[in-house]
N, C-alpha and C. Protein backbone atom coordinates (compact mmCIF):
# COMPACT_ATOMS: atom_id res chain seq x y z
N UNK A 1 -15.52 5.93 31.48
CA UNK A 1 -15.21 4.89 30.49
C UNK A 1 -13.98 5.29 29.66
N UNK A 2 -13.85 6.82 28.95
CA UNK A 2 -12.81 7.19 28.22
C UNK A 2 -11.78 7.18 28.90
N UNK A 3 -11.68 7.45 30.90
CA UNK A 3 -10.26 7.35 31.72
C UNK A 3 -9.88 6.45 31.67
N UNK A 4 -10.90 5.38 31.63
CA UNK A 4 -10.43 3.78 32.01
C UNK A 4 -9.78 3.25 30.79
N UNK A 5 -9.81 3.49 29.54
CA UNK A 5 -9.65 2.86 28.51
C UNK A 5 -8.32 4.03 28.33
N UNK A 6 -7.88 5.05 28.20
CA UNK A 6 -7.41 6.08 28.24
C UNK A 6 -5.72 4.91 29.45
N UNK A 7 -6.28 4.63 30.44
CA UNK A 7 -5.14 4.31 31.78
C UNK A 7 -4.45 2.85 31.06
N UNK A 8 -5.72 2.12 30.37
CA UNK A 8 -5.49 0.95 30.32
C UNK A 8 -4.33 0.98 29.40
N UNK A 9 -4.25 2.03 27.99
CA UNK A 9 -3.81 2.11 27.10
C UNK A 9 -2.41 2.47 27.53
N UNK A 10 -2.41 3.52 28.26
CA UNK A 10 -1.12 3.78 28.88
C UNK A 10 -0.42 2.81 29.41
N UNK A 11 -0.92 1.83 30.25
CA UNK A 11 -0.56 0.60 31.37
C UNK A 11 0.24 -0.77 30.24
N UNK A 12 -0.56 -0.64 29.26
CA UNK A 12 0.14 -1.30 28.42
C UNK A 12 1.02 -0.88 27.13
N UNK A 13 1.28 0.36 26.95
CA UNK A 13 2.45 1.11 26.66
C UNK A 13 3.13 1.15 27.15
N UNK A 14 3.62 1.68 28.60
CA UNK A 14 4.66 1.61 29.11
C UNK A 14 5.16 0.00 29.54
N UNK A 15 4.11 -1.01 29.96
CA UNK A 15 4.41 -2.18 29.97
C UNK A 15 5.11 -3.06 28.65
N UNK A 16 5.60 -2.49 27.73
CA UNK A 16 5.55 -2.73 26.48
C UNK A 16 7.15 -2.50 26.09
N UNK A 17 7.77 -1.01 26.92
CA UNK A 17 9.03 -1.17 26.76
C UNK A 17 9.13 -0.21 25.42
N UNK A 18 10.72 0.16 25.82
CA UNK A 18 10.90 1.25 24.89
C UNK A 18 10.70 1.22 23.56
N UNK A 19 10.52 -0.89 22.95
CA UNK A 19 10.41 -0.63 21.32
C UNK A 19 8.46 -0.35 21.11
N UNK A 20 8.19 0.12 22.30
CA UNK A 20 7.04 0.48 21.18
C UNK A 20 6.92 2.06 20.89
N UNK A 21 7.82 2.88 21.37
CA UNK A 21 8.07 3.92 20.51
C UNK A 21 8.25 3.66 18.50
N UNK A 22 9.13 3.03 18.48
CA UNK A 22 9.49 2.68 17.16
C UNK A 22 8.43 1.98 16.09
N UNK A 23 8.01 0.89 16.90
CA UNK A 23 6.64 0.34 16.55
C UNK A 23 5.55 1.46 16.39
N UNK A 24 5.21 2.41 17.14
CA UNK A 24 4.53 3.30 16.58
C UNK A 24 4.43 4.57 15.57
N UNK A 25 5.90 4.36 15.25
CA UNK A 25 6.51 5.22 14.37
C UNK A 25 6.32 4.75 13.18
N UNK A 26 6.47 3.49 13.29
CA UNK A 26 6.17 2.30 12.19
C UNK A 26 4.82 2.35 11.68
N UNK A 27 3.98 2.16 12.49
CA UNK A 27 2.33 2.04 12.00
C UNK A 27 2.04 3.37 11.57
N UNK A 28 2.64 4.54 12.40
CA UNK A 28 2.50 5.84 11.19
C UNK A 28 2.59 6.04 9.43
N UNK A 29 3.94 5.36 9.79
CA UNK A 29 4.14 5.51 8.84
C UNK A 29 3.99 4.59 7.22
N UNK A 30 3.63 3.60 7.89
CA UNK A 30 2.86 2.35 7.19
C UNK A 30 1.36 2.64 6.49
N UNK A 31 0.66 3.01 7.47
CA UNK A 31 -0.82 3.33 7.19
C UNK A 31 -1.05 4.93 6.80
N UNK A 32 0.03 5.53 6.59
CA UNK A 32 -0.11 6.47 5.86
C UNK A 32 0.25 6.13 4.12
N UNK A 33 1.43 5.49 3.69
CA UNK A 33 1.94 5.20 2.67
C UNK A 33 0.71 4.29 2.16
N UNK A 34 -0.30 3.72 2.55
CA UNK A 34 -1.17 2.92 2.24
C UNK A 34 -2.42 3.65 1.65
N UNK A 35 -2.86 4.29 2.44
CA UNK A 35 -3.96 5.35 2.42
C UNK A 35 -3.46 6.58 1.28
N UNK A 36 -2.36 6.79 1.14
CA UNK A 36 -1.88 8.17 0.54
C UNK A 36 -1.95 6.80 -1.13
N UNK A 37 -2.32 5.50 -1.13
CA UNK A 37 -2.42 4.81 -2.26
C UNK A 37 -3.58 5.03 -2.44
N UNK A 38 -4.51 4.40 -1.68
CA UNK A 38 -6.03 4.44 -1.58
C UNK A 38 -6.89 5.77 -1.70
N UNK A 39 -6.12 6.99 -1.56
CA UNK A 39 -6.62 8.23 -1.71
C UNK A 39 -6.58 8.51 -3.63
N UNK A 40 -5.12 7.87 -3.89
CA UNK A 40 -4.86 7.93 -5.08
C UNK A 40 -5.50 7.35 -6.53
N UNK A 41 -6.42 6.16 -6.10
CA UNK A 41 -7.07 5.54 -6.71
C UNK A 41 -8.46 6.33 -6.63
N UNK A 42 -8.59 6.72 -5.50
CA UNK A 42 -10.07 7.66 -5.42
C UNK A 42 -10.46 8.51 -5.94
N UNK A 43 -9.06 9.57 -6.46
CA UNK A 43 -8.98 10.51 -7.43
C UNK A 43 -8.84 10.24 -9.20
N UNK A 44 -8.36 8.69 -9.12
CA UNK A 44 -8.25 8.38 -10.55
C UNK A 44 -8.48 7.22 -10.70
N UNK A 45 -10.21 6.83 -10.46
CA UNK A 45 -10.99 5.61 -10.34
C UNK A 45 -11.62 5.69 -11.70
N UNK A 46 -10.51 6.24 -13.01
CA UNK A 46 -11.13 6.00 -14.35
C UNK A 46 -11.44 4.66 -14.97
N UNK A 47 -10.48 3.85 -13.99
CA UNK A 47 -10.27 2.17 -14.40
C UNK A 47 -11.42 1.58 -14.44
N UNK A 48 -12.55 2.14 -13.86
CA UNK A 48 -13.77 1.52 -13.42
C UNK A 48 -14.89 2.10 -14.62
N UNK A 49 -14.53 2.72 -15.26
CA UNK A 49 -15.82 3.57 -16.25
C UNK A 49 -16.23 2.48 -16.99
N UNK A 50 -17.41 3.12 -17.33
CA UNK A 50 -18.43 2.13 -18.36
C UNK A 50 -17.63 1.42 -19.77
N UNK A 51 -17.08 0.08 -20.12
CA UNK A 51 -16.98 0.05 -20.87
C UNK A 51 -17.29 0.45 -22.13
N UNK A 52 -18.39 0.94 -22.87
CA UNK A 52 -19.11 1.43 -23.47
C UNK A 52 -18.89 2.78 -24.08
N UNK A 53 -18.77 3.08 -23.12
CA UNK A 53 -18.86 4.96 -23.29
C UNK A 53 -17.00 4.93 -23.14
N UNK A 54 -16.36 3.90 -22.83
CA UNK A 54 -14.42 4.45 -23.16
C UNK A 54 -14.33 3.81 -24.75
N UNK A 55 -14.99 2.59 -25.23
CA UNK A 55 -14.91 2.27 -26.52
C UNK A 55 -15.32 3.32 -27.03
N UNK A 56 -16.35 3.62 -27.15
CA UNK A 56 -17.21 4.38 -28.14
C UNK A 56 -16.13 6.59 -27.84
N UNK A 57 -15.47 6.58 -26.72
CA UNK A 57 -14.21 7.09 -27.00
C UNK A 57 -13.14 7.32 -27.73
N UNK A 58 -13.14 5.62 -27.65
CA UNK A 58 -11.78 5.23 -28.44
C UNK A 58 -12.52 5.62 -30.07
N UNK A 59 -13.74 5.85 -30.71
CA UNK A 59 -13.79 5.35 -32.02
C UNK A 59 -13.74 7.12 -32.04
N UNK A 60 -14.48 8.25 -31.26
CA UNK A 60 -14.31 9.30 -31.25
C UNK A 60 -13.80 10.17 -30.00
N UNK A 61 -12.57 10.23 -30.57
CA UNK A 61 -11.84 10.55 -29.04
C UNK A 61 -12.18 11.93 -29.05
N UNK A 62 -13.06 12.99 -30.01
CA UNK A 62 -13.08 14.22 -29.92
C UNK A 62 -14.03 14.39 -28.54
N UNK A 63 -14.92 12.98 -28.19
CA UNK A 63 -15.78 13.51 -27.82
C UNK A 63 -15.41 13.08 -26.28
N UNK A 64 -14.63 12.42 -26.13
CA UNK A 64 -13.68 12.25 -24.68
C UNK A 64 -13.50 12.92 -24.20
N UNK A 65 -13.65 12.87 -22.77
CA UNK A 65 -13.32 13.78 -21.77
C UNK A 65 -12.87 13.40 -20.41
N UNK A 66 -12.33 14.29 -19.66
CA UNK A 66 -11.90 13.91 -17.93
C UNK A 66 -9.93 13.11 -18.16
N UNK A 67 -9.97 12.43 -17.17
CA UNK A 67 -8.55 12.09 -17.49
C UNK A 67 -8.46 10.81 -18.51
N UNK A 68 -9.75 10.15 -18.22
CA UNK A 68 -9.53 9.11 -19.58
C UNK A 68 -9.51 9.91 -20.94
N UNK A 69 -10.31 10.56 -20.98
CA UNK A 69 -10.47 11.35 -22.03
C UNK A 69 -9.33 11.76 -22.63
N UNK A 70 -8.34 12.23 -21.86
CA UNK A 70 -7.11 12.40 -22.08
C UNK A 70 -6.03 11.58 -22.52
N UNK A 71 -6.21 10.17 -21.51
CA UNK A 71 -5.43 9.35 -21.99
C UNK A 71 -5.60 8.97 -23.44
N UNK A 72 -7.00 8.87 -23.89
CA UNK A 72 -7.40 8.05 -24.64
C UNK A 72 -6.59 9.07 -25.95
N UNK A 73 -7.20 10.39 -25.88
CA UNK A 73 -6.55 11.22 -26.97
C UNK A 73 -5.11 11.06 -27.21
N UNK A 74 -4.43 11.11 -26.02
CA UNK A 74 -2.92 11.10 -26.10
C UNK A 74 -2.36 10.27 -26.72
N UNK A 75 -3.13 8.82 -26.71
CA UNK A 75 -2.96 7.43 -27.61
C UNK A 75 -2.88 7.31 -28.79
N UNK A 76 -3.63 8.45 -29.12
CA UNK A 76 -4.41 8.56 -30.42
C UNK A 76 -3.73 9.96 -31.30
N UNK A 77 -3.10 10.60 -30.41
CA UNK A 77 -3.01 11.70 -31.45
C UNK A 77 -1.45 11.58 -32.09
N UNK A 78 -2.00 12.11 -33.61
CA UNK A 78 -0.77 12.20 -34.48
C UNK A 78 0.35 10.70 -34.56
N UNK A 79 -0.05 9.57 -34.08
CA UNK A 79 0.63 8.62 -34.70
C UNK A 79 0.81 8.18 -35.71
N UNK A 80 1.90 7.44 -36.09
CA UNK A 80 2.06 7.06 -37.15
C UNK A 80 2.37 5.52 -37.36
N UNK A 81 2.19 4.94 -36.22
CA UNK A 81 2.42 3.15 -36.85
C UNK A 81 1.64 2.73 -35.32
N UNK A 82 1.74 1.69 -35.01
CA UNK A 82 0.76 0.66 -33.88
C UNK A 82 2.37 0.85 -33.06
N UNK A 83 3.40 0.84 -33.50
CA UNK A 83 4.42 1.17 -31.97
C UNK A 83 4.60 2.58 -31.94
N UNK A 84 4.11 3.48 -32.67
CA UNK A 84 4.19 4.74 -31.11
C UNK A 84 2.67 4.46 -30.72
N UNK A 85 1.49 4.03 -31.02
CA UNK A 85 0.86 3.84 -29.89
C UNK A 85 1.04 2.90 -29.15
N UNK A 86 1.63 2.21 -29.01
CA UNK A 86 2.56 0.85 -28.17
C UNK A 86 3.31 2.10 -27.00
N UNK A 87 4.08 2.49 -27.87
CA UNK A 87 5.01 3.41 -26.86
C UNK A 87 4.25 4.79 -26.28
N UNK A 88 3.30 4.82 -26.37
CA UNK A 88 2.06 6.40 -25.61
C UNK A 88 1.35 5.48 -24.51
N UNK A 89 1.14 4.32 -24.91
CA UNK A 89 0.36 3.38 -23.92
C UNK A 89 1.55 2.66 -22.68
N UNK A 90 3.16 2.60 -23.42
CA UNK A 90 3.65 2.46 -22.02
C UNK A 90 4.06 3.99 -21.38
N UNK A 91 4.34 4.52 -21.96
CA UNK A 91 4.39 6.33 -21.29
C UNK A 91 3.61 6.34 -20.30
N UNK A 92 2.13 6.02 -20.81
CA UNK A 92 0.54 6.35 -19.59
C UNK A 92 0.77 5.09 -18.31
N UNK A 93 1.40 3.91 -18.48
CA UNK A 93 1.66 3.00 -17.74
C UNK A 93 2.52 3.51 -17.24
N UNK A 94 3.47 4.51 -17.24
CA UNK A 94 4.89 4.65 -16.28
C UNK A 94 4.60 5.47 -15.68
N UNK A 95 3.72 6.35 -15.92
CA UNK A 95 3.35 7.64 -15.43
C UNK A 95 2.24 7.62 -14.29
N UNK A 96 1.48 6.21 -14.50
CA UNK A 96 0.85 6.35 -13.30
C UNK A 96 0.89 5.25 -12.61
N UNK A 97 1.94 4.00 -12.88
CA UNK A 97 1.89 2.48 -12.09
C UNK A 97 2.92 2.57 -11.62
N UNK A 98 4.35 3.22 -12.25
CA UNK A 98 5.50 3.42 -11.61
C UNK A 98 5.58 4.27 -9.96
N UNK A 99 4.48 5.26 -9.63
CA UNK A 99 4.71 5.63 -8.45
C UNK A 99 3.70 4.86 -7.52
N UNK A 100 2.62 3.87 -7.93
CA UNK A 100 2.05 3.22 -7.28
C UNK A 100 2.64 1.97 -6.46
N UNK A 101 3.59 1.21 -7.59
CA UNK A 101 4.91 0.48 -7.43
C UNK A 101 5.59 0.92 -6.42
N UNK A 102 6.25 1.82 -6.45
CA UNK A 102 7.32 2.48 -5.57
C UNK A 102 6.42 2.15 -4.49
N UNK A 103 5.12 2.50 -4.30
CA UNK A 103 4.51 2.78 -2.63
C UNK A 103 4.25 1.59 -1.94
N UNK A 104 3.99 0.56 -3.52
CA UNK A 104 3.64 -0.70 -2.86
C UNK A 104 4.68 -1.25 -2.02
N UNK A 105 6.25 -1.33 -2.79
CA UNK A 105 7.07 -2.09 -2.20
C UNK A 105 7.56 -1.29 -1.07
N UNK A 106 7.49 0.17 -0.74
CA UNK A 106 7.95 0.50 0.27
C UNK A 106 7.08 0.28 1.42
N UNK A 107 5.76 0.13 1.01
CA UNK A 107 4.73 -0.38 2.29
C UNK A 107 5.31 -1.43 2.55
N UNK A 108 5.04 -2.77 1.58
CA UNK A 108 5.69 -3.83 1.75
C UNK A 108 6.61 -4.09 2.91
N UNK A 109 7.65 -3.50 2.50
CA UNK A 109 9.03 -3.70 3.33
C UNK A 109 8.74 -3.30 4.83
N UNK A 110 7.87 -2.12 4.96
CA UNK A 110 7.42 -1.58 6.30
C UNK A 110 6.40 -3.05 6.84
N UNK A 111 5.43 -3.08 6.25
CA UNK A 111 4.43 -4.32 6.63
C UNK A 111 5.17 -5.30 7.37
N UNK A 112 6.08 -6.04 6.33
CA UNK A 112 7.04 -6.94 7.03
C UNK A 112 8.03 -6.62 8.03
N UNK A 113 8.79 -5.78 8.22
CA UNK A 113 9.17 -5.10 9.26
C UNK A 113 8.39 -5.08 10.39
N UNK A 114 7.08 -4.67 10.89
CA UNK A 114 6.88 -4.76 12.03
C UNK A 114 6.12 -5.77 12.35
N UNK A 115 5.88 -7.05 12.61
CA UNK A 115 6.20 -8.20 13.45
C UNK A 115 7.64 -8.55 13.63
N UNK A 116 8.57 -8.49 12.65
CA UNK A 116 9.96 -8.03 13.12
C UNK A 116 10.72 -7.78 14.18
N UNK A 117 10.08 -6.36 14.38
CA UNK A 117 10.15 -5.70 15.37
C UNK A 117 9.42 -6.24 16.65
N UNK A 118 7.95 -6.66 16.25
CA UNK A 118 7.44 -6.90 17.41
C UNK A 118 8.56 -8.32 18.33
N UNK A 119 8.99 -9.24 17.41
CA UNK A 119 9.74 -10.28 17.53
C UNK A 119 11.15 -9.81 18.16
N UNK A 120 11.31 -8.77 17.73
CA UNK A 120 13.00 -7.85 18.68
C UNK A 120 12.35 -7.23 20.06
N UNK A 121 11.16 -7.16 20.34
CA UNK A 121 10.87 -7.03 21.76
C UNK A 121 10.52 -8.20 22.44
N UNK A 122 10.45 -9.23 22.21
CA UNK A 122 10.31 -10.48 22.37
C UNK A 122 11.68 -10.98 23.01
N UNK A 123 12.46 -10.72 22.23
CA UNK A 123 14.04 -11.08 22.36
C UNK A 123 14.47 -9.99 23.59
N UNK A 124 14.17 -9.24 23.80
CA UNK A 124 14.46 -8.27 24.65
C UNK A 124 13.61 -8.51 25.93
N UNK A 125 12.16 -8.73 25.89
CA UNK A 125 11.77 -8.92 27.11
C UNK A 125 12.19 -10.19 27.40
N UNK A 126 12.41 -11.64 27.09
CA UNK A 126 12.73 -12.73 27.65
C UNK A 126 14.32 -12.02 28.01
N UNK A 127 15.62 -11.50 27.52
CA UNK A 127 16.20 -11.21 28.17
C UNK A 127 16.39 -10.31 29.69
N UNK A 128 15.16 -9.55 29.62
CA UNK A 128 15.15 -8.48 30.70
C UNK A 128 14.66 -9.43 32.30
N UNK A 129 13.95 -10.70 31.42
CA UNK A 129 13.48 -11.88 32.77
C UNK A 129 14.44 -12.53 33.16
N UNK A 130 15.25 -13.06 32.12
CA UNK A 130 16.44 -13.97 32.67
C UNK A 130 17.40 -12.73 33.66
N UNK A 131 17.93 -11.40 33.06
CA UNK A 131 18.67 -10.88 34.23
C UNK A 131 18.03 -10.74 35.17
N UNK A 132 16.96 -10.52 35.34
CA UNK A 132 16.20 -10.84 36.85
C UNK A 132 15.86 -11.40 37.42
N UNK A 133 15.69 -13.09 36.91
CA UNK A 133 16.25 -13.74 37.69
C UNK A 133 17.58 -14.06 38.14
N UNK A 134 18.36 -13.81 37.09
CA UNK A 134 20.13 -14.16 37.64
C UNK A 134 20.30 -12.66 38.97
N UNK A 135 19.61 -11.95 39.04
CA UNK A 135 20.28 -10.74 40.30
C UNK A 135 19.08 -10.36 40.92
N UNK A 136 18.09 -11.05 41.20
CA UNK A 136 17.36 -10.64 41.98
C UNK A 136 16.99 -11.98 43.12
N UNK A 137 16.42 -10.67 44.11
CA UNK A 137 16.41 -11.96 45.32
C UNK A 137 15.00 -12.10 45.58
N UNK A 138 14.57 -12.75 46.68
CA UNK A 138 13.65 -13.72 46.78
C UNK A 138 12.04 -12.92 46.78
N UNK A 139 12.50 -11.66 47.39
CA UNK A 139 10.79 -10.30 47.38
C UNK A 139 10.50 -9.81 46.25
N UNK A 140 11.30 -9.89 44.59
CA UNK A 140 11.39 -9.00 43.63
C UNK A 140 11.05 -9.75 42.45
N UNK A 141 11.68 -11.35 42.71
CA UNK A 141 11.61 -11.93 41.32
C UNK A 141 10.46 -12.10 40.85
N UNK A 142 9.19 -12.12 41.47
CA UNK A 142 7.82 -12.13 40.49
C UNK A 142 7.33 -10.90 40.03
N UNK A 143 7.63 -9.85 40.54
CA UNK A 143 7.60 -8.50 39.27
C UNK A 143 8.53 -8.41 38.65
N UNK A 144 9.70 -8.77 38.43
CA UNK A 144 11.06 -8.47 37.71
C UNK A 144 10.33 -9.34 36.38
N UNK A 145 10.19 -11.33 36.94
CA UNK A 145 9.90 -11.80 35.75
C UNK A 145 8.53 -11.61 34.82
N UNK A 146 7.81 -11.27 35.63
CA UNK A 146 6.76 -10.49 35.19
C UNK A 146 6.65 -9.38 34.14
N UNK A 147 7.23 -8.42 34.84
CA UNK A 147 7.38 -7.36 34.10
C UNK A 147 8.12 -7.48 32.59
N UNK A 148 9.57 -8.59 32.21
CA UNK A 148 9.93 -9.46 31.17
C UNK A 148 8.78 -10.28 29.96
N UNK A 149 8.58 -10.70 31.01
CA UNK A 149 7.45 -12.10 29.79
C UNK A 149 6.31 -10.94 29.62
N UNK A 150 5.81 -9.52 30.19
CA UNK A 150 4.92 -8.65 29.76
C UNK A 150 5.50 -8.30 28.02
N UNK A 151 6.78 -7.26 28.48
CA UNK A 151 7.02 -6.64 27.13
C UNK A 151 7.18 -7.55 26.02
N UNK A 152 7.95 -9.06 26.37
CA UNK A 152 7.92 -9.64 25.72
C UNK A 152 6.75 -10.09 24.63
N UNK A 153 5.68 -9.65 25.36
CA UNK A 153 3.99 -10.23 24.49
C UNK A 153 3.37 -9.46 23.91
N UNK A 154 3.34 -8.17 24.67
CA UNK A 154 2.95 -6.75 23.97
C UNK A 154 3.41 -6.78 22.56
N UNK A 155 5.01 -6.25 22.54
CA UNK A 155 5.32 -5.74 21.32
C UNK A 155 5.20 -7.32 20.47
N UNK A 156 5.10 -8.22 20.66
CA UNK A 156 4.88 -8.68 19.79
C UNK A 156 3.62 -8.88 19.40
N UNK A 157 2.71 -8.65 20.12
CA UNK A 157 0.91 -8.52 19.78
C UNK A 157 1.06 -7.25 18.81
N UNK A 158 1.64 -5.92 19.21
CA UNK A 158 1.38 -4.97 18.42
C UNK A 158 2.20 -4.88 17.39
N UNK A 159 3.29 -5.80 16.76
CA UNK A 159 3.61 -6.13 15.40
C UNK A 159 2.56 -6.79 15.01
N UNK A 160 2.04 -7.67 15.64
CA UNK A 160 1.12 -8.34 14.80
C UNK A 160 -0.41 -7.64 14.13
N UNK A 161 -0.55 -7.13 15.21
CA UNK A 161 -1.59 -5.75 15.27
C UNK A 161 -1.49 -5.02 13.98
N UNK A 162 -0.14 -4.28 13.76
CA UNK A 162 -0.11 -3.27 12.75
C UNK A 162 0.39 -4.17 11.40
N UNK A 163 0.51 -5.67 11.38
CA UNK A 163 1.13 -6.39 10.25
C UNK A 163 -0.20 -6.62 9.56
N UNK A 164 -1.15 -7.63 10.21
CA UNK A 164 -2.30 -7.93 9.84
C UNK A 164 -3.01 -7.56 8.60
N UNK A 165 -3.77 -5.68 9.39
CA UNK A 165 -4.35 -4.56 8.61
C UNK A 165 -3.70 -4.88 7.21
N UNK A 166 -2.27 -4.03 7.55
CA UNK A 166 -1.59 -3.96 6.71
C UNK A 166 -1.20 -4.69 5.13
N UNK A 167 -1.06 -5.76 5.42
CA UNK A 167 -0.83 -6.79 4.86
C UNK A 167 -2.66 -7.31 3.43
N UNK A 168 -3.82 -6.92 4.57
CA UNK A 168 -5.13 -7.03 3.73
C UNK A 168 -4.87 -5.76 2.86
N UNK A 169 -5.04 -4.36 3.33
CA UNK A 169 -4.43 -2.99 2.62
C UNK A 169 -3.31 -3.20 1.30
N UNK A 170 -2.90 -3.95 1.49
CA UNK A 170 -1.58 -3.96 0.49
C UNK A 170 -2.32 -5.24 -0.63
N UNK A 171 -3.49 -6.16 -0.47
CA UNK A 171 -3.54 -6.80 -0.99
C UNK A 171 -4.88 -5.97 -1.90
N UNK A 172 -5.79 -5.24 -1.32
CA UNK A 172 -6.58 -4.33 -1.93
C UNK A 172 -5.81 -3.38 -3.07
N UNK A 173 -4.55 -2.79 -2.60
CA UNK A 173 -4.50 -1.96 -3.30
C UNK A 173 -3.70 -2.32 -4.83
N UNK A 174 -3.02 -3.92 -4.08
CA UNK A 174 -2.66 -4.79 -5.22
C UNK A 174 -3.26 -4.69 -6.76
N UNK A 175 -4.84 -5.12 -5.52
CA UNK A 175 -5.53 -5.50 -6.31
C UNK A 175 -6.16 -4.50 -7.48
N UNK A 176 -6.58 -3.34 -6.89
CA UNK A 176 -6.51 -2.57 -7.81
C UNK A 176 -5.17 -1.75 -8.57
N UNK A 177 -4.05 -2.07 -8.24
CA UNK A 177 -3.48 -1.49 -9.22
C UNK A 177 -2.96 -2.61 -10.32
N UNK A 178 -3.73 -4.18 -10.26
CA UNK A 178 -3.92 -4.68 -11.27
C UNK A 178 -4.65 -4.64 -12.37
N UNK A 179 -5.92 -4.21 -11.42
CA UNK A 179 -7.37 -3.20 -12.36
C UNK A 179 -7.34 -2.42 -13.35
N UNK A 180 -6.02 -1.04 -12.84
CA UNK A 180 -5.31 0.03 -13.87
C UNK A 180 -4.82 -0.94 -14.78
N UNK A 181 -3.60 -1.65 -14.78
CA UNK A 181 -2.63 -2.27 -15.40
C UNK A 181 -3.60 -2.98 -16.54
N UNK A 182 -4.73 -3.61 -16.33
CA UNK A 182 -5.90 -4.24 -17.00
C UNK A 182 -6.60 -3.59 -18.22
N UNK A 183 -6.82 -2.62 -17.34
CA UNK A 183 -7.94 -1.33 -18.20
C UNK A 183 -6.40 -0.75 -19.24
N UNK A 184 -5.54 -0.23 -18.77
CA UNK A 184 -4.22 0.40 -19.65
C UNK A 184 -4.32 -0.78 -21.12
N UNK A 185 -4.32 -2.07 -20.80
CA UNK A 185 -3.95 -3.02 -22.04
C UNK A 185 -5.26 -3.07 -22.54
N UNK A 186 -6.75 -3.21 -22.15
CA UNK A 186 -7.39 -3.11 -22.90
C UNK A 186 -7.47 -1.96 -23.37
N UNK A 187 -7.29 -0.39 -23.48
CA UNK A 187 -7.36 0.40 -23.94
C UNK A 187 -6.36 0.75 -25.24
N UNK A 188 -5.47 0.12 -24.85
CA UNK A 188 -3.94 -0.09 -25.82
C UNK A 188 -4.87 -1.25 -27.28
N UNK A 189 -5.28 -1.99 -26.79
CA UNK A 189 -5.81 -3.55 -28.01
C UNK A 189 -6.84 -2.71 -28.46
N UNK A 190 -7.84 -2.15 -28.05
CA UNK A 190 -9.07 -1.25 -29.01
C UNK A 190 -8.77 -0.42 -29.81
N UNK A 191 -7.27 0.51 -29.32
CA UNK A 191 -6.59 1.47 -30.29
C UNK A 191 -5.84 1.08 -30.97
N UNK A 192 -5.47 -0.33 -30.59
CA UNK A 192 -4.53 -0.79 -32.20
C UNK A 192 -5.34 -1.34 -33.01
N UNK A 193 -6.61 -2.12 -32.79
CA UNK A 193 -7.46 -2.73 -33.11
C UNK A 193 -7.81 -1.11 -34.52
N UNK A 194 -8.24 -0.39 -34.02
CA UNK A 194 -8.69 1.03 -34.36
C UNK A 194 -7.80 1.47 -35.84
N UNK A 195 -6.50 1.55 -35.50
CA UNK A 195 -5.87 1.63 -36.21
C UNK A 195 -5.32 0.85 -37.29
N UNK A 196 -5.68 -0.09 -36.94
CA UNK A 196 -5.45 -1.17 -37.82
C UNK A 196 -6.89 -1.25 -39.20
N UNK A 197 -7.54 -1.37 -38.86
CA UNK A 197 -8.70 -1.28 -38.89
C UNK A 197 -8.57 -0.05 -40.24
N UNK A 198 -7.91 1.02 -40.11
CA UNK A 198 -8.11 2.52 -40.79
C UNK A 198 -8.58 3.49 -40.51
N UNK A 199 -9.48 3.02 -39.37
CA UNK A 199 -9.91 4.17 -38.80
C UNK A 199 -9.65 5.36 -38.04
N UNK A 200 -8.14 4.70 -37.98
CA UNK A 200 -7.39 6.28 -37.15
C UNK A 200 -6.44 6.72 -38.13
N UNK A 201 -6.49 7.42 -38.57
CA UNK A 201 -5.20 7.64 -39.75
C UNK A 201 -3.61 8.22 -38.90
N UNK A 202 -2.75 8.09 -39.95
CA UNK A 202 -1.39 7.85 -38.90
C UNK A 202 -1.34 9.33 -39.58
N UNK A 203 -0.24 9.96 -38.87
CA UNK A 203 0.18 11.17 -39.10
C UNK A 203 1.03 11.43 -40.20
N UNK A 204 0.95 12.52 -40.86
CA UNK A 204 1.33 12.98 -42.38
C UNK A 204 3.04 12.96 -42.16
């Protein structure tokens, strides 16, 4: 079963034509930049904590801990008006949405890129049919055109293949790095709220 699936895979790789080297260079490197997001949220899934226990933070940040814990203090310590905690709350926003950004749009650009590509083997296998029919003779032309309208379908199945995934992946991770962006502003409105309030005193 593993030879057969193993031959098949091959049979339609090489039937596929030289752009699916590139195409697979592509999905490397696509579904890594995706995952190396999704790993990133896994390690700093603070966005998700108990409302409760990050307020009741915010009122005693001594007793905060972990990386919210941190953020929350950093918000909080030694200010002196509602814009430097304005400006500590975009600091914590640049520091961790700015390289999420970067990954999104460079996935992005990759995502869209390969149906692209799959579409430039398209263009390439209908050309590889027409020269074979213009120079081939009467024993050859049904593997020549054959072998054409093949690569032609492949690489464009396997743009579509690696666009698809991709494209849901990018909308997940969207989605949560709207989640951060969410949790950052409500954490920012409780500490000005806080301060306003008197309860945080500004720095001497």
């Amino acid at each position: 079963m593993l030879q057969e699936l193993t031959e098949e895979v091959v049979r339609i790789w090489v039937a596929g034509g030289s752009l699916m080297i590139p195409l697979a260079i592509l999905g490397l490197v696509i579904y890594f930049a995706l995952f190396e997001i999704i790993v990133y949220f896994g390690f700093n899934d603070y966005y998700n904590s108990n409302s409760d226990q990050w307020m009741h933070w915010i009122d005693r940040p001594q007793e905060a801990k972990g990386p919210l814990g941190d953020i929350i203090q950093y918000a909080q310590h030694k200010v002196g008006s509602m814009d430097d905690i304005r400006d500590r709350m975009a600091e914590i926003r640049n520091a961790h949405l700015s390289r999420i950004n970067g990954r999104i749009r460079f996935a992005s650009i990759l995502v869209g890129t390969a149906p692209l590509t799959g579409l430039l083997g398209t263009v390439t296998g209908m050309l590889s049919t027409f020269a074979g029919l213009s120079t081939s003779t009467a024993g050859n032309t049904v593997d020549l055109v054959a072998g054409g309208i093949s690569e032609a379908l492949i690489t464009t199945q396997t743009g579509l293949v690696l666009a698809i995934p991709g494209y849901i992946m990018l909308n997940v991770v969207k989605r949560r790095r709207d989640q951060l962006d969410s949790f950052c502003t409500q954490v920012e409105i409780f500490t000005l709220k806080r301060f306003e309030k008197g309860n945080l005193k500004p720095a001497a």
